[in-house]
Protein backbone atom coordinates (compact mmCIF):
# COMPACT_ATOMS: atom_id res chain seq x y z
CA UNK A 1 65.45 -6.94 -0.79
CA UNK A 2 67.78 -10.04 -0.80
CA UNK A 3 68.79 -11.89 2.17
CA UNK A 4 71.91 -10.81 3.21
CA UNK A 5 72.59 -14.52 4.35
CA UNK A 6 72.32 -15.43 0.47
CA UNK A 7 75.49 -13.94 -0.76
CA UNK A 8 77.60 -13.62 2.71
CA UNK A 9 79.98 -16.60 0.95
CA UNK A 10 81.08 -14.06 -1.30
CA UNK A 11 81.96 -11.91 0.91
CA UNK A 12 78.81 -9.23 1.05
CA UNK A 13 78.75 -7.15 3.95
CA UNK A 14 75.38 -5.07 2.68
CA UNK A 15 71.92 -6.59 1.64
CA UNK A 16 71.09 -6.11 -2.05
CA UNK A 17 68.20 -4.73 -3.84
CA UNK A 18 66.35 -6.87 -6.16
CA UNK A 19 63.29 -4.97 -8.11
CA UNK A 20 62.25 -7.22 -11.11
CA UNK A 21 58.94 -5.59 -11.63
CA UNK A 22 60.58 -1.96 -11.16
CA UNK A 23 58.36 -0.61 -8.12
CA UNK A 24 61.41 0.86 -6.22
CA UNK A 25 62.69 2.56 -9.49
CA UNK A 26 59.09 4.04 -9.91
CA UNK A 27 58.78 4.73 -6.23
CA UNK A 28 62.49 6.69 -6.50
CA UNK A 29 61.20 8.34 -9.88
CA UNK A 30 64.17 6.73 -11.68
CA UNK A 31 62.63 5.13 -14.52
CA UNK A 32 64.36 5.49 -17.67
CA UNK A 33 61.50 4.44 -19.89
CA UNK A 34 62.39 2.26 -23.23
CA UNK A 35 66.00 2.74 -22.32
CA UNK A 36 67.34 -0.89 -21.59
CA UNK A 37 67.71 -4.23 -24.11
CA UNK A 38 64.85 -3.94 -26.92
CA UNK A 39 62.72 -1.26 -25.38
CA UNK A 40 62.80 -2.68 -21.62
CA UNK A 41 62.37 0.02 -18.96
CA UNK A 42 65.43 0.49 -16.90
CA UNK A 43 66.67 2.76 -13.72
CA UNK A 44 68.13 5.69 -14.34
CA UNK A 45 71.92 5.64 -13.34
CA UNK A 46 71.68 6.93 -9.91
CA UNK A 47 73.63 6.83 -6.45
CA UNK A 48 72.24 8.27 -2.98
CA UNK A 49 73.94 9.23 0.45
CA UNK A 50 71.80 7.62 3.33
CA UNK A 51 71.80 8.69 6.82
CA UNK A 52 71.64 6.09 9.68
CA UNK A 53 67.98 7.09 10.09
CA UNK A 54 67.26 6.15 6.22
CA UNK A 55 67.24 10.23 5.46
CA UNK A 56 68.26 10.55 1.53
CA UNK A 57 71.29 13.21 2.44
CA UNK A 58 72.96 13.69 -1.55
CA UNK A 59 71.66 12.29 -4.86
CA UNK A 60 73.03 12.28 -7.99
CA UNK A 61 71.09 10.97 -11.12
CA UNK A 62 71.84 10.94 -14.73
CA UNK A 63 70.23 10.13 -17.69
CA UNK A 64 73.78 8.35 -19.10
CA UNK A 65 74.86 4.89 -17.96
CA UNK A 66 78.03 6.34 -18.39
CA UNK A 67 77.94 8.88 -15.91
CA UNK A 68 78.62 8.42 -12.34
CA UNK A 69 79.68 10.63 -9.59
CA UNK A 70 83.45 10.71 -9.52
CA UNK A 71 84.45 9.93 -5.94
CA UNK A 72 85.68 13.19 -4.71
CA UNK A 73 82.36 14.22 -5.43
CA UNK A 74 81.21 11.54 -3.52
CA UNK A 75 83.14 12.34 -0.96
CA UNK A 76 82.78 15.97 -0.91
CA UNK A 77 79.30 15.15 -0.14
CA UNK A 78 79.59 12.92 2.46
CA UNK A 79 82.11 15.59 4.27
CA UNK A 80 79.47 18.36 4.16
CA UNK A 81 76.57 15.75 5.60
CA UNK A 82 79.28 15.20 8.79
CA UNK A 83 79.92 18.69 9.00
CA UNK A 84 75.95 19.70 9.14
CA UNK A 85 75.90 17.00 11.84
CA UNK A 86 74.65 14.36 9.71
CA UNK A 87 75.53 10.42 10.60
């Protein structure tokens, strides 16, 4: 994790994730083995709903960098977390 301090002069309101050896992609099961810049392993295009209590609520992963959820899916999601009495 990065210091949210370290990047607050550009205006972040969230921390960041940095992961140069890859153990949260592994821990997440998002590798993408051999995929990146001559052979590198890379994450898997992914993006995760998150309860207040840290709960994983909606994921969608890919194995395309370019696919991504659209945002009505997005938000879709995040209407049916609220509605099951999610955060």
């Amino acid at each position: 994790m990065v210091d949210l301090d370290r990047f607050s002069f550009i205006g972040y309101t969230f921390p960041l994730l940095s992961d140069p050896k890859g153990e949260v992609i592994r821990r997440y099961d998002l590798l993408h083995a051999s995929a990146g810049p001559k052979g590198a392993d890379i994450a898997r295009p992914a993006e995760f709903l998150v309860d207040s209590s840290g709960t994983i609520r909606w994921v969608n992963l890919t194995e395309n960098i370019a696919v991504r959820a659209y945002p009505e899916q997005v938000l879709k999601a995040f209407d049916e977390m609220q509605a099951k009495g999610g955060p």
